[in-house]
Protein backbone atom coordinates (compact mmCIF):
# COMPACT_ATOMS: atom_id res chain seq x y z
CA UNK A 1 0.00 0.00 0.00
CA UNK A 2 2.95 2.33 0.63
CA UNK A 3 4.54 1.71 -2.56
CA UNK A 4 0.84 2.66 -4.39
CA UNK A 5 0.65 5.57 -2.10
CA UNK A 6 4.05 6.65 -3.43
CA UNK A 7 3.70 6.15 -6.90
CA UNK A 8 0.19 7.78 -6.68
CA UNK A 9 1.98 11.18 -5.33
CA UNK A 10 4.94 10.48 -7.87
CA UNK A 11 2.15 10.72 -10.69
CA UNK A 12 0.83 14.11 -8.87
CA UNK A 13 3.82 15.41 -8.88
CA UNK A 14 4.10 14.36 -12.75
CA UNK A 15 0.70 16.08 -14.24
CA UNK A 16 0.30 17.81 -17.73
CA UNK A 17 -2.17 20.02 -20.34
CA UNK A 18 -2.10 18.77 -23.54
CA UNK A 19 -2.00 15.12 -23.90
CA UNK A 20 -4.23 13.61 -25.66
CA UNK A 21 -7.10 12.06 -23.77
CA UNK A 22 -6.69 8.69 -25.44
CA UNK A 23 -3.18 8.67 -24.70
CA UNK A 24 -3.61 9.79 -21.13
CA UNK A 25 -6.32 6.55 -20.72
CA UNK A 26 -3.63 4.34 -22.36
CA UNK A 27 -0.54 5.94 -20.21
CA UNK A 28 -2.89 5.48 -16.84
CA UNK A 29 -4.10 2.05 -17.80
CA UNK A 30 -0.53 0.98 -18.45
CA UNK A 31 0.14 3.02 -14.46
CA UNK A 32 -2.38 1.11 -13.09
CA UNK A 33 -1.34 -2.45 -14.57
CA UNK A 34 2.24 -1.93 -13.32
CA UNK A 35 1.43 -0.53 -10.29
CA UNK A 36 -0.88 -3.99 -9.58
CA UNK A 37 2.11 -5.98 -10.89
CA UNK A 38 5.24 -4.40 -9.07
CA UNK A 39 2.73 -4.60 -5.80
CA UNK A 40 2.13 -8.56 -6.90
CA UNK A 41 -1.45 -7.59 -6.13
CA UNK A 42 -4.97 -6.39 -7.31
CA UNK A 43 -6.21 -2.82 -6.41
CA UNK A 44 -9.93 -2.04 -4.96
CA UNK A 45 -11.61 -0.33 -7.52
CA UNK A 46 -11.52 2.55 -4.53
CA UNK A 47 -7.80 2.46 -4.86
CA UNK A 48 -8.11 1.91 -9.13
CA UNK A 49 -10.21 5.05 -9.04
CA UNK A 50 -7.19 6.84 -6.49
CA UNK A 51 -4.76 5.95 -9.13
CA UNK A 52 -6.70 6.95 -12.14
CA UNK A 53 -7.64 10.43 -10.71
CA UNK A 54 -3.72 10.81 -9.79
CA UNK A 55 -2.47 10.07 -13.31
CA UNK A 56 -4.96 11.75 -15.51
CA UNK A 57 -4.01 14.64 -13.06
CA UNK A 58 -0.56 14.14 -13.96
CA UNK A 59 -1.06 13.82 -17.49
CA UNK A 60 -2.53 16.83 -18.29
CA UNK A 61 -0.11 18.86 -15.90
CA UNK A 62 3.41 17.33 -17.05
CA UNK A 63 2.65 16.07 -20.81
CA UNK A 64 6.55 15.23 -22.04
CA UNK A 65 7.80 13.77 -18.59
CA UNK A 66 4.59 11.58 -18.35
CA UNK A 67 4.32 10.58 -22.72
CA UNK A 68 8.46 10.17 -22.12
CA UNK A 69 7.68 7.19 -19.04
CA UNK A 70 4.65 5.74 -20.81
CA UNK A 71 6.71 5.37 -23.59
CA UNK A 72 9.76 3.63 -21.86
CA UNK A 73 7.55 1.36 -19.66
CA UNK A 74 5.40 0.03 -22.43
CA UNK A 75 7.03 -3.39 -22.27
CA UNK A 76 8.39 -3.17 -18.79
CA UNK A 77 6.60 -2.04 -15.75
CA UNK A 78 10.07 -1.63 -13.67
CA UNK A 79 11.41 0.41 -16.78
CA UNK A 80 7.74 3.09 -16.14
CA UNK A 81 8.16 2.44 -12.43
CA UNK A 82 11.88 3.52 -12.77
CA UNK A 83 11.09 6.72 -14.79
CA UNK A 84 8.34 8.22 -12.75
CA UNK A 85 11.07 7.77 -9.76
CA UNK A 86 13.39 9.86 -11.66
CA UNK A 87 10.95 12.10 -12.88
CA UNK A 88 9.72 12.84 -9.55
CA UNK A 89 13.02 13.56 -8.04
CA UNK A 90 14.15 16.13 -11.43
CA UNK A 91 11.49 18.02 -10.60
């Protein structure tokens, strides 16, 4: 729960105008599958909706930073996980 917590404010921290909405729903979905995988468990739909709100935040606040870590974790969620982390901490 800590780590979704974290990630969740990492995301916040990460928000953008701009995006496209169908590539903010794609980036988030992708969020929200890592997120469940890297945990090595299932979300609430309480905590899904947490996590969606958070990212689609983030999306339209920080467009390049969050299109740049959906686009280097599509094939590895420790690869987004690992951007938004460095993301965060550029800020």
């Amino acid at each position: 729960m800590k780590k979704i917590l974290v990630t969740t404010i990492a995301m916040l921290i990460l928000s953008a105008p701009a995006f496209a909405k169908d590539t903010c729903n794609d980036a988030c979905s992708r969020y929200i599958e890592c997120t469940e995988e890297l945990m090595k468990t299932k979300a609430s739909a309480e905590q899904r909706k947490t996590l969606n709100d958070g990212c689609m935040n983030a999306c339209k606040k920080q467009t390049a930073k969050v299109n740049k870590c959906y686009n280097v974790g599509k094939n590895s969620c420790q690869s987004y996980a690992s951007c938004v982390m460095e993301a965060m901490q550029k800020k």
